[in-house]
Protein backbone atom coordinates (compact mmCIF):
# COMPACT_ATOMS: atom_id res chain seq x y z
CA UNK A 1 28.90 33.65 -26.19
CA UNK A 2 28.25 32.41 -22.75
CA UNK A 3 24.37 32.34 -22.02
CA UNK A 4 23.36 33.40 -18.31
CA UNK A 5 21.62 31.46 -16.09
CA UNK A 6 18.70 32.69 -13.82
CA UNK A 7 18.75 32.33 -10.52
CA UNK A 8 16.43 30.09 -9.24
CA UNK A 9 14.86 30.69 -5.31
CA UNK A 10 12.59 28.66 -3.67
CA UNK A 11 8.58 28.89 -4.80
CA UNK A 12 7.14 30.50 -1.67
CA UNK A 13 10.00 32.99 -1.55
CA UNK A 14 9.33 34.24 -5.00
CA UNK A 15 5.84 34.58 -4.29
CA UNK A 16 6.26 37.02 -1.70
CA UNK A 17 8.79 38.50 -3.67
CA UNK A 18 5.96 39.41 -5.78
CA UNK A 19 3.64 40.58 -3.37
CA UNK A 20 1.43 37.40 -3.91
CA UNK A 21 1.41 35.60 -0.70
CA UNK A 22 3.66 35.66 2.61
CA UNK A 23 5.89 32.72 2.52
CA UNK A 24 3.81 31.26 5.27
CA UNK A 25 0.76 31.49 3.32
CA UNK A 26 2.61 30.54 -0.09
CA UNK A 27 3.22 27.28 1.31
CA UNK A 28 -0.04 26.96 2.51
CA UNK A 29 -1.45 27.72 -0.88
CA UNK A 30 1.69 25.18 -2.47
CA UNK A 31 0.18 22.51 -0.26
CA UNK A 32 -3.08 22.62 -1.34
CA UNK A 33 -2.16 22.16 -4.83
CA UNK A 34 -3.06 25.46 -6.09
CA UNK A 35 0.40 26.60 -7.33
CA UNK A 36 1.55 25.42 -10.97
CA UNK A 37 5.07 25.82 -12.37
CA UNK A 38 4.98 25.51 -15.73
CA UNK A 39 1.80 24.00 -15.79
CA UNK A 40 2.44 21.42 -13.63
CA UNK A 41 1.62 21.22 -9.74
CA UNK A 42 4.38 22.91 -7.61
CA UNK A 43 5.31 20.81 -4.09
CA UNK A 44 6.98 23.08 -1.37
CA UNK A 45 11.01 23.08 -1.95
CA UNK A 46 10.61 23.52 -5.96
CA UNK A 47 13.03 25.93 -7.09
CA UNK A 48 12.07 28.67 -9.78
CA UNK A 49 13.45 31.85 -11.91
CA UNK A 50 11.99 34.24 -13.78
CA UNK A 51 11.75 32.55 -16.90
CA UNK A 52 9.39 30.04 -15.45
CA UNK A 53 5.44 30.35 -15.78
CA UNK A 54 3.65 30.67 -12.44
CA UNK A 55 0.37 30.12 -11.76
CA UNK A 56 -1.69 30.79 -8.36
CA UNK A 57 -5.00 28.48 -9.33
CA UNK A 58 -8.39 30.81 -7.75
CA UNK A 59 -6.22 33.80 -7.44
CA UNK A 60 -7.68 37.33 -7.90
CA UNK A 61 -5.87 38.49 -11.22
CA UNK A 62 -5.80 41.72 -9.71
CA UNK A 63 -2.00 42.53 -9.03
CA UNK A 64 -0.96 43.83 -5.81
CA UNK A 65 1.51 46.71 -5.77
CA UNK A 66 3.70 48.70 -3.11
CA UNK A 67 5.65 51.80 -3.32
CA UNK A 68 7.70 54.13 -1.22
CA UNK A 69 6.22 57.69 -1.97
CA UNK A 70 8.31 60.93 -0.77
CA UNK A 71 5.11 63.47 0.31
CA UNK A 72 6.23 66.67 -0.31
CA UNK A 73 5.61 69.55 2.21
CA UNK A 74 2.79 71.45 1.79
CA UNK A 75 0.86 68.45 -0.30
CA UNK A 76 -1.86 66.88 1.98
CA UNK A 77 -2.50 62.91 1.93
CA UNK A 78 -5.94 62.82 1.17
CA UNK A 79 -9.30 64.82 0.66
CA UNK A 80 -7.70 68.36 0.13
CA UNK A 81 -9.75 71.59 0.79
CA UNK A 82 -10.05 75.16 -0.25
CA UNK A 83 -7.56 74.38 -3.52
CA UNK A 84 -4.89 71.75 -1.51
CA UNK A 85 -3.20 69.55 -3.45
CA UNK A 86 -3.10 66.05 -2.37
CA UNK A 87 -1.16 62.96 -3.59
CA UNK A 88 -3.30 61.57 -6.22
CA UNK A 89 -3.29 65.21 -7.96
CA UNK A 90 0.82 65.38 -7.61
CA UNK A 91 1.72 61.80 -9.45
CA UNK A 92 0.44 59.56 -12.10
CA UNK A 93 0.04 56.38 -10.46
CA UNK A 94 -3.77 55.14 -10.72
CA UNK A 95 -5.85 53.09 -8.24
CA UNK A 96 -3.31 53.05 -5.07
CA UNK A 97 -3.87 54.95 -1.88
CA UNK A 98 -1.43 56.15 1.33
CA UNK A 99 -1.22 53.76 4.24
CA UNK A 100 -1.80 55.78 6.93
CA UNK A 101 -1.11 59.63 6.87
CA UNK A 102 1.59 62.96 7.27
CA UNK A 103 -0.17 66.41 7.86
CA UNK A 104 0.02 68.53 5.40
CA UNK A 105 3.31 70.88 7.13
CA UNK A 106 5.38 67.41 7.00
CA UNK A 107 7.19 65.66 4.29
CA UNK A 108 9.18 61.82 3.57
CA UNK A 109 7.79 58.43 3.20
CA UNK A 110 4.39 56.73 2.81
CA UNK A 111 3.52 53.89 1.53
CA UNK A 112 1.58 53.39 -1.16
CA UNK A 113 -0.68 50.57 -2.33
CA UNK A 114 -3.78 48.82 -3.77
CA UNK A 115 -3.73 46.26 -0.78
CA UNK A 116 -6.30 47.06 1.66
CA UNK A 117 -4.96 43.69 4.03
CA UNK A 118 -2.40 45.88 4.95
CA UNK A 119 -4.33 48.84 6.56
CA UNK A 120 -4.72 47.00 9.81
CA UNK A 121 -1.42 45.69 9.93
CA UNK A 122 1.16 48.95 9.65
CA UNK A 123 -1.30 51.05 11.62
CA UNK A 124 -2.23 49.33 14.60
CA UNK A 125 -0.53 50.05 17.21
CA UNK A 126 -0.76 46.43 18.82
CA UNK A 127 1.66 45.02 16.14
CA UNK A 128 4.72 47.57 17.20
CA UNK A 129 5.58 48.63 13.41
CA UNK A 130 8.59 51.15 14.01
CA UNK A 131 8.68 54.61 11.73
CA UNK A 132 10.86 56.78 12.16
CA UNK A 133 11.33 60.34 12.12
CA UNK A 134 14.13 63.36 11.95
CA UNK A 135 12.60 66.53 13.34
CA UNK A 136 14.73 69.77 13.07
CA UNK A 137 14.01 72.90 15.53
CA UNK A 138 14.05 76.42 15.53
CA UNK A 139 15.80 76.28 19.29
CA UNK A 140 17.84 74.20 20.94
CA UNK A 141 17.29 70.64 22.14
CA UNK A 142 17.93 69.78 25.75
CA UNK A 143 18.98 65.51 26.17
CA UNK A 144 16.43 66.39 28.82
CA UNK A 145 13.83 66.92 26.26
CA UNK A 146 14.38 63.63 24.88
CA UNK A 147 14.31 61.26 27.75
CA UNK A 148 10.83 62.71 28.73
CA UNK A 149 9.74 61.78 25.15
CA UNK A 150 11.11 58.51 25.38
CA UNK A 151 9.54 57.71 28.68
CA UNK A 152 6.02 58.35 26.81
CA UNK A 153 4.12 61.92 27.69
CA UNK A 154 0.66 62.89 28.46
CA UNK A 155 -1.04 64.64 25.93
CA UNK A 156 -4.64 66.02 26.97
CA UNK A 157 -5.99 62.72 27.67
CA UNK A 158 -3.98 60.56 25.88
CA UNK A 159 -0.79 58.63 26.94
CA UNK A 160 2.15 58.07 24.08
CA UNK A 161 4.13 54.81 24.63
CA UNK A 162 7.81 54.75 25.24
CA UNK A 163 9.91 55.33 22.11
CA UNK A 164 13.37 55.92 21.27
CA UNK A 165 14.58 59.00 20.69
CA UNK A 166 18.58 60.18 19.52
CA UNK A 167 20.02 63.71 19.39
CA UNK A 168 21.24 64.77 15.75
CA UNK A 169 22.68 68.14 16.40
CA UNK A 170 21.06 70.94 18.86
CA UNK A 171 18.47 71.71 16.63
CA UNK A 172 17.54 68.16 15.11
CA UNK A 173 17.04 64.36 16.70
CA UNK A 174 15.71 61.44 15.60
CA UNK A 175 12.82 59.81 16.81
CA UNK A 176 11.35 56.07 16.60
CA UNK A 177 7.50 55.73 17.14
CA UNK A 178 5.69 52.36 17.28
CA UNK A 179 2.16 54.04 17.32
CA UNK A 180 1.01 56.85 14.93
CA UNK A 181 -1.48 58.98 17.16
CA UNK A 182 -2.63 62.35 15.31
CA UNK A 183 -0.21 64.97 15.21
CA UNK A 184 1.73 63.22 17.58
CA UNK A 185 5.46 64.43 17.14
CA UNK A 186 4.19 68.08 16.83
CA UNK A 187 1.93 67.70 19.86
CA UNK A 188 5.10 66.27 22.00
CA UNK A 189 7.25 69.08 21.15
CA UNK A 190 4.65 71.54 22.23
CA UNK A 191 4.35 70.27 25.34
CA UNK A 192 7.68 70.33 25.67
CA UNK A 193 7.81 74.41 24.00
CA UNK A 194 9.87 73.01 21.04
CA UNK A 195 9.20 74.93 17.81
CA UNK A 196 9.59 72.34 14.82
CA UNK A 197 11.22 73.97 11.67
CA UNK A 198 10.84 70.70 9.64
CA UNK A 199 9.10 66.69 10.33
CA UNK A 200 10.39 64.19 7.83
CA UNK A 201 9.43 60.42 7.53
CA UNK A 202 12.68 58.62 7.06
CA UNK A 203 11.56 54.92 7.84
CA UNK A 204 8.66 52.59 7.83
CA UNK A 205 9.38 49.51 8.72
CA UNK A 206 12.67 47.98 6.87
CA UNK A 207 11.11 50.43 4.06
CA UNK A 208 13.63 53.76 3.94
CA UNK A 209 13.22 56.78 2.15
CA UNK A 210 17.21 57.15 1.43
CA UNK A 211 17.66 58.95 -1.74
CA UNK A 212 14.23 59.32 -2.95
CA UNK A 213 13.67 62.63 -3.65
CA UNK A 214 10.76 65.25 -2.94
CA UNK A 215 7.27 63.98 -5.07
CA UNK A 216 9.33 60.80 -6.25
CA UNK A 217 8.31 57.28 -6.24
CA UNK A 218 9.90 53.45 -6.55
CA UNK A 219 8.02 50.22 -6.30
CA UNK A 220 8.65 47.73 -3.45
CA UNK A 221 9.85 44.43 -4.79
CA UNK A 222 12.24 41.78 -3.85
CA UNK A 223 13.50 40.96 -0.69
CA UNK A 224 12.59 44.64 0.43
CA UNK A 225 9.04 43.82 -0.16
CA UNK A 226 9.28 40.18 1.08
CA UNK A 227 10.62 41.21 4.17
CA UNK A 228 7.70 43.67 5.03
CA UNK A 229 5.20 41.52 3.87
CA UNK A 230 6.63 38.88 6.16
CA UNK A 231 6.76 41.55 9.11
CA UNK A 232 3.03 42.17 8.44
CA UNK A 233 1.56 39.26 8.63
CA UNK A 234 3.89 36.40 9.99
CA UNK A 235 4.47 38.11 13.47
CA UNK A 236 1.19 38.37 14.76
């Protein structure tokens, strides 16, 4: 029988792929000498697979983990009142918490984590993070309706930056934010005297919800997770 051989990818690459290190900072680390491969001292270019032993030397054992998280309408992110449900009551995953927020009325994808590096980084509004969002209506959209959105509106003292926003059907579009100001899609569309039947999270980042259904989870890993890592912290 033919035995398989694993792939083998480039040190810092498979440390980010784990969620250890950006590869920036993974060859910063590989540098220093603090990266073994099979006991011995890594040098940036070595090549490894998953059947190799990796040390980080002076690294916190504590593993950091990611997940996309579909909230479910009517479950609220955090600190729930009066008999809510929130997110750590609806799955069984211990010690992670939401990036960010959705109101209790909306639904789709937050991340998920035990990384509090990251807090800064996908909420700020300085570093441009895209998330996107379908909205559905109870009347018609105008294209009219749209523009004005995407030219950024003034909502009782604050201003919303530009966005991008793409008609689905009359009574649904699509909508790209780069900032995450409370309630902001819901305040837009009353400014505008839209009623909003549904507000879904699709997208954060290169992170999608696709098929993930209601109260379901999957962990980030791979290039998915190496690729928002990256976006975090290598384009600042």
């Amino acid at each position: 029988m033919e035995q398989k051989t694993a792939e083998k990818i480039r040190i810092n690459k498979y440390l980010a792929s784990k969620g250890i290190a950006t590869r920036r900072d993974a060859d910063k680390i590989i540098s220093a000498g603090k990266v073994l491969i099979n006991g011995k001292k890594a040098v940036l270019g070595d090549k490894v697979s998953e059947f190799d032993e990796v040390e980080v030397l002076g690294k916190s054992s504590k593993k950091m983990v990611y997940y996309a998280y579909n909230k479910p309408r009517g479950v609220v992110t955090h600190s729930p009142q009066n008999g809510e449900k929130d997110i750590a009551k609806s799955i069984e995953l211990k010690n992670v918490f939401p990036i960010g927020r959705l109101d209790k009325d909306s639904e789709g994808l937050l991340i998920l984590t035990n990384d509090g590096r990251i807090t800064d980084r996908l909420l700020n509004p300085d570093y441009d993070h895209e998330k996107e969002y379908v909205v559905k209506t109870r009347t018609q959209i105008k294209p009219t309706h749209l523009k004005i959105m995407e030219r950024g509106m003034d909502l009782e003292g604050i201003t919303t930056k530009p966005c991008t926003a793409k008609m689905v059907d009359e009574f649904s579009f699509k909508i790209i934010l780069k900032e995450g100001k409370k309630h902001q899609i819901r305040r837009m569309c009353d400014a505008l005297s839209i009623p909003i039947e549904s507000l879904k999270r699709v997208r954060v980042m290169n992170v999608k919800l696709g098929t993930l259904k209601s109260n379901e989870y999957r962990e980030l890993a791979g290039p998915e997770l190496e690729t928002f890592l990256d976006s975090l912290f290598d384009r600042s």
